[in-house]
C-alpha atoms as a PDB file:
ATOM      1  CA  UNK A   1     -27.870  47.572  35.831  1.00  0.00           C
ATOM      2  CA  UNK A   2     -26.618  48.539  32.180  1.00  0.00           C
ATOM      3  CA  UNK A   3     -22.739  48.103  33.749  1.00  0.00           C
ATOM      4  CA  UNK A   4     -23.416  45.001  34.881  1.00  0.00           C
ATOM      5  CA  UNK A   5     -24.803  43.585  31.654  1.00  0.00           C
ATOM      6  CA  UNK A   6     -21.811  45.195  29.411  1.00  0.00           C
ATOM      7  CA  UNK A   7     -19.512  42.702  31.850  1.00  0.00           C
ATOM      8  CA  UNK A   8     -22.007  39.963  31.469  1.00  0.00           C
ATOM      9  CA  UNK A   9     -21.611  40.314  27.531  1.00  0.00           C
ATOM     10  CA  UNK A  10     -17.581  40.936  27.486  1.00  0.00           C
ATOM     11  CA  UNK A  11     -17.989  38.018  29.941  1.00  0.00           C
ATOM     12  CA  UNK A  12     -19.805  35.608  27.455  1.00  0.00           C
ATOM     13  CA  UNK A  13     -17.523  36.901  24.893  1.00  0.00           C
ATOM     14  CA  UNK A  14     -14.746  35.923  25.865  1.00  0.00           C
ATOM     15  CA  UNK A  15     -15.323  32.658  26.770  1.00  0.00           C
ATOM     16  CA  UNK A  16     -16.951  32.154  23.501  1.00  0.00           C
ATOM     17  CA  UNK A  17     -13.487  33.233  22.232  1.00  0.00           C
ATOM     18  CA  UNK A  18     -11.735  30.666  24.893  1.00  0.00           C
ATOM     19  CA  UNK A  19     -13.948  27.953  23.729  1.00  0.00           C
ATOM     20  CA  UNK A  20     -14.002  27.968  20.100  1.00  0.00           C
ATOM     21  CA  UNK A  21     -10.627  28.925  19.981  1.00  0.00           C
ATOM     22  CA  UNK A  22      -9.668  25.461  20.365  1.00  0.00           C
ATOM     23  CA  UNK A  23     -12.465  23.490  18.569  1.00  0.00           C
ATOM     24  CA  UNK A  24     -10.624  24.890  15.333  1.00  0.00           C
ATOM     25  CA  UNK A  25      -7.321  23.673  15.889  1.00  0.00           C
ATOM     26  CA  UNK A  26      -8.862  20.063  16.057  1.00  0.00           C
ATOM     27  CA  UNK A  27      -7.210  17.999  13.898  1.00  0.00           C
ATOM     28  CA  UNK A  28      -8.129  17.806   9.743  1.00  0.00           C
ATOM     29  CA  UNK A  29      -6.671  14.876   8.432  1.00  0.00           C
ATOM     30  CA  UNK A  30      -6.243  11.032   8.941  1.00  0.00           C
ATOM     31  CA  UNK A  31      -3.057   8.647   9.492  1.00  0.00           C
ATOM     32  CA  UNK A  32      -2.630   5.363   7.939  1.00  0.00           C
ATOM     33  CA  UNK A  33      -0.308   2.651   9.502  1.00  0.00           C
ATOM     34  CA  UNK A  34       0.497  -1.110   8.635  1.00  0.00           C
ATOM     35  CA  UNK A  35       2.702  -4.126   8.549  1.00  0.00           C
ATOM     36  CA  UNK A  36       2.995  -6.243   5.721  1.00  0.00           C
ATOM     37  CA  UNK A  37       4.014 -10.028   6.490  1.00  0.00           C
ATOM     38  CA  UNK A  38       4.038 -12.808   4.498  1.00  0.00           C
ATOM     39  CA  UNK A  39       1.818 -15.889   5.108  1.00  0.00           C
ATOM     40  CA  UNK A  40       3.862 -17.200   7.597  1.00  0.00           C
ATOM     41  CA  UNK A  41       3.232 -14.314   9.495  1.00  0.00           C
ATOM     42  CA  UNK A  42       7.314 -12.843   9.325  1.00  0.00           C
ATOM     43  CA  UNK A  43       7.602  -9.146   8.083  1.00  0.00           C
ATOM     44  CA  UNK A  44       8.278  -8.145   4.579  1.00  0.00           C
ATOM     45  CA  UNK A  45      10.736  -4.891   4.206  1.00  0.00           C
ATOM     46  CA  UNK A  46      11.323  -2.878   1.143  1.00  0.00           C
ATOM     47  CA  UNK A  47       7.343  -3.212  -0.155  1.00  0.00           C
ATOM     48  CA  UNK A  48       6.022  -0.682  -2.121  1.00  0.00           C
ATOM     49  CA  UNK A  49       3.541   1.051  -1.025  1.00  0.00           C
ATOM     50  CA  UNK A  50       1.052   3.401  -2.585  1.00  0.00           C
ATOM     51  CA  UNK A  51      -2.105   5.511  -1.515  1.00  0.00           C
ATOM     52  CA  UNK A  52      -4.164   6.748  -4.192  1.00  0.00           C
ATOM     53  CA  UNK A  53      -7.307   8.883  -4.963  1.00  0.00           C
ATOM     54  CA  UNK A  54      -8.726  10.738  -7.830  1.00  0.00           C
ATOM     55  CA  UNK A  55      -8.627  14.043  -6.283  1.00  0.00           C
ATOM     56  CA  UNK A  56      -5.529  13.812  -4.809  1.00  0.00           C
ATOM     57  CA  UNK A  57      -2.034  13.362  -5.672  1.00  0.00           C
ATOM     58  CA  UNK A  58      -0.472   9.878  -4.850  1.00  0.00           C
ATOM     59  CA  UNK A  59       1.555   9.053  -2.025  1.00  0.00           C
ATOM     60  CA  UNK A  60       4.166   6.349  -1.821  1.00  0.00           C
ATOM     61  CA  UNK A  61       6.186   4.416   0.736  1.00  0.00           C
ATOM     62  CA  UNK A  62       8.463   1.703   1.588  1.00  0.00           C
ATOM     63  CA  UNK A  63       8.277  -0.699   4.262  1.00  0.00           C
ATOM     64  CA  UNK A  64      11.042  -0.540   6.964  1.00  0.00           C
ATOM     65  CA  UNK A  65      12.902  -4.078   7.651  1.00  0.00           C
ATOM     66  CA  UNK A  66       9.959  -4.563  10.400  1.00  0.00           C
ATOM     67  CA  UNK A  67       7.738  -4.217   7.520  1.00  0.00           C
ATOM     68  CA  UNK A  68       5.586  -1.320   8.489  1.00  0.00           C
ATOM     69  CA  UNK A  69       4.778   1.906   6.493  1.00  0.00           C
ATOM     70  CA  UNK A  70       3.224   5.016   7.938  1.00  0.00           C
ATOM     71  CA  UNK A  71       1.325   7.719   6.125  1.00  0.00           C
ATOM     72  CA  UNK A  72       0.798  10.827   8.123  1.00  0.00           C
ATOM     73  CA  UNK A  73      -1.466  14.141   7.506  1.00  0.00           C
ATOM     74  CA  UNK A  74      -3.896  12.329   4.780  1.00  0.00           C
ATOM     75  CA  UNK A  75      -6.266  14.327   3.241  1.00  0.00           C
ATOM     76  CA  UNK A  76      -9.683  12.655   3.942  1.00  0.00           C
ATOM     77  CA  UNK A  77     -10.792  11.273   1.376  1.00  0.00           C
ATOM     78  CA  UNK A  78     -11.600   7.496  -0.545  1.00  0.00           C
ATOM     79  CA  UNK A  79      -8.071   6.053  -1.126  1.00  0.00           C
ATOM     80  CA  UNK A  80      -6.891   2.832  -2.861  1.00  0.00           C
ATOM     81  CA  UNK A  81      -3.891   1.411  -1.148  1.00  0.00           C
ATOM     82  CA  UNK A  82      -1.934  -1.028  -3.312  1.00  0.00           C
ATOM     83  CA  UNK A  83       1.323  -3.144  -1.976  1.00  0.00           C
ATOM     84  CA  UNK A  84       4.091  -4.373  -4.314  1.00  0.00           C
ATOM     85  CA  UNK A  85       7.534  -6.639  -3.734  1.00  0.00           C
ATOM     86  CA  UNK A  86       8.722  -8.821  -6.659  1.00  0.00           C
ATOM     87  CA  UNK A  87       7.746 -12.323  -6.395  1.00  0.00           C
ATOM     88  CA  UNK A  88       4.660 -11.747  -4.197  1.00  0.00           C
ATOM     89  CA  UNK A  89       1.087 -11.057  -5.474  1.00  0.00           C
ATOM     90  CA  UNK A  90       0.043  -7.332  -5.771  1.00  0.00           C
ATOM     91  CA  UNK A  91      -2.007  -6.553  -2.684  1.00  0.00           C
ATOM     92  CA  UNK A  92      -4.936  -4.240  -3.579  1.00  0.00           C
ATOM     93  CA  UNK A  93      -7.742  -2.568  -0.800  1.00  0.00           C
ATOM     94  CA  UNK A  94      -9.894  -0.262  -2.416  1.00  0.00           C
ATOM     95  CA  UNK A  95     -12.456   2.284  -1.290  1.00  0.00           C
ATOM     96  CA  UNK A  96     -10.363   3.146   1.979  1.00  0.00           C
ATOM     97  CA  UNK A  97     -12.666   5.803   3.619  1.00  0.00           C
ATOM     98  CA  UNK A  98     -10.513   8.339   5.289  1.00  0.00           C
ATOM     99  CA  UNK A  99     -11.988  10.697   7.419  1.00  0.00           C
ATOM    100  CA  UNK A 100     -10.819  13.459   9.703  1.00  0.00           C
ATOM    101  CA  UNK A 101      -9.283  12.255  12.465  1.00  0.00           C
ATOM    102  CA  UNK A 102      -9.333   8.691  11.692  1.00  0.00           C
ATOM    103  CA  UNK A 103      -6.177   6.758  12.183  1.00  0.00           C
ATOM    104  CA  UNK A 104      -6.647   2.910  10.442  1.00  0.00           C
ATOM    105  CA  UNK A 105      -3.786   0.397  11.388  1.00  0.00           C
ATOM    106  CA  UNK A 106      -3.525  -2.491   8.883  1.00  0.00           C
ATOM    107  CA  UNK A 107      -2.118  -5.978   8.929  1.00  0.00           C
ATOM    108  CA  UNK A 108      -1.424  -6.648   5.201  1.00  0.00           C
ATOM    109  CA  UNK A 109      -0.547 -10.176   4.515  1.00  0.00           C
ATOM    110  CA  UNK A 110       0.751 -10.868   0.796  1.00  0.00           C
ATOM    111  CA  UNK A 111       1.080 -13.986  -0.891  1.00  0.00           C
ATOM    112  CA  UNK A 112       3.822 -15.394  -2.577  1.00  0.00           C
ATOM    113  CA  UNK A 113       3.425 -15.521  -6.499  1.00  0.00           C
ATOM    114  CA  UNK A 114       3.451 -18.637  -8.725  1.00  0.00           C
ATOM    115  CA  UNK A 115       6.616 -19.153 -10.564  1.00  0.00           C
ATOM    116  CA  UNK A 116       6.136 -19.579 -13.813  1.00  0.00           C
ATOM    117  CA  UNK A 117       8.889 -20.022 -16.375  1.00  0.00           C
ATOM    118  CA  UNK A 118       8.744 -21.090 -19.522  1.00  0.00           C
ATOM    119  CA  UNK A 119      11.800 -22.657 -22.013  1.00  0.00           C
ATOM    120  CA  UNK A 120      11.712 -23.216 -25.476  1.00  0.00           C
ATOM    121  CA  UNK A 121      14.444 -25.930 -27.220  1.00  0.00           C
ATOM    122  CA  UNK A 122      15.213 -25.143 -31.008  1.00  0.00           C
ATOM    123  CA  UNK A 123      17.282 -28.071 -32.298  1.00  0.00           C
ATOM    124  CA  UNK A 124      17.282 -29.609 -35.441  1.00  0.00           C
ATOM    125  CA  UNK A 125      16.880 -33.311 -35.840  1.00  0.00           C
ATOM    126  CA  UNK A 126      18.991 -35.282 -37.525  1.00  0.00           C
ATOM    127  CA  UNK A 127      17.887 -36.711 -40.513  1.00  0.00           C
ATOM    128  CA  UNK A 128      17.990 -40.435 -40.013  1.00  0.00           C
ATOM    129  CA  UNK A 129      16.524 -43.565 -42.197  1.00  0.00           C
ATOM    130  CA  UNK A 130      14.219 -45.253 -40.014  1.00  0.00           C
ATOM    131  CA  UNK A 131      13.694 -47.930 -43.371  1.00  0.00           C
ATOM    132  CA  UNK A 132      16.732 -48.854 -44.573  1.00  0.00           C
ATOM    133  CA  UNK A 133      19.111 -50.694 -41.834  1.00  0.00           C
ATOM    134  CA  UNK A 134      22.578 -52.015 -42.730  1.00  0.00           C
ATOM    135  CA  UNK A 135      26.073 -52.573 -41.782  1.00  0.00           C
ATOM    136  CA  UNK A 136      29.151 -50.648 -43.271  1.00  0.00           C
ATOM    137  CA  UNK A 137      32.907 -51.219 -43.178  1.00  0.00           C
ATOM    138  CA  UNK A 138      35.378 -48.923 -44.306  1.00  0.00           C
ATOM    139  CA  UNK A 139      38.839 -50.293 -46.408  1.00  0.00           C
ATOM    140  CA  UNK A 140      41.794 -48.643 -46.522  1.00  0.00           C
END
C-alpha cells in the first residue's frame, strides 16, 4: 500500500510539473497596432508615432506608406500615444490601459491643420500735399 502511494505522489507530481510548466510561459506583455488616415479615409505614411508612460521609456514609430504602425512586446502599463505629420493636427489618446496579453488595434484619423500665414508690408509713403494742387511746366 505505501508503494502504491509513492507512485500516486511522483504521479501527481509530475503532472503538476506538466501543467504549470506551461501556465508560466503565457505571454507578459501587450501589442499595439493602427492605421492612421486622413478624413477622407486614405492612409497617411511617414506619421510619427510615439507611446509613452512615466515608468517606462518611450517608444517611437513611423507609419509605413499603408499608414499602419505596430508596437510589439509592451510593457503593461498606462500609455499616452501621440501621432504627428506636418500640416495635420497632433493626435493625442491618453490613459491607454495596457495589460498582459492585450492586443488594441486602432483606427487613428487626423485632421488637417489650419493654415495660417501671416505677412507684414513695410513701405514708406510718399509724402504728398493733399492741400495745395497746381500745375507745373518746365522751360528750357
Amino acid at each position: 500500500m505505501g508503494r502504491f502511494r509513492s507512485v500516486n505522489l511522483a504521479l501527481a507530481f509530475c503532472l503538476s510539473i506538466l501543467f504549470v510548466g506551461p501556465s508560466m510561459a503565457q505571454e507578459q506583455y501587450a501589442n499595439v497596432r493602427g492605421q492612421v488616415v486622413d478624413t477622407d479615409g486614405q492612409p497617411l505614411p511617414g506619421v510619427a508615432v510615439t507611446l509613452e508612460s512615466p515608468l517606462f521609456a518611450p517608444r517611437s514609430e513611423t507609419t509605413f506608406s499603408s499608414g499602419i504602425f505596430r508596437f510589439i512586446n509592451v510593457t503593461p502599463g498606462v500609455y499616452t500615444l501621440k501621432c504627428g505629420l506636418q500640416g495635420f493636427k497632433t493626435y493625442l489618446q491618453q490613459n491607454l490601459d495596457l495589460r498582459v496579453g492585450s492586443n488594441f488595434d486602432l483606427k487613428i484619423v487626423m485632421e488637417q491643420a489650419a493654415l495660417q500665414e501671416e505677412v507684414t508690408v513695410k513701405a514708406e509713403s510718399p509724402v504728398v500735399d493733399t492741400k495745395k494742387t497746381s500745375v507745373g511746366v518746365n522751360v528750357t
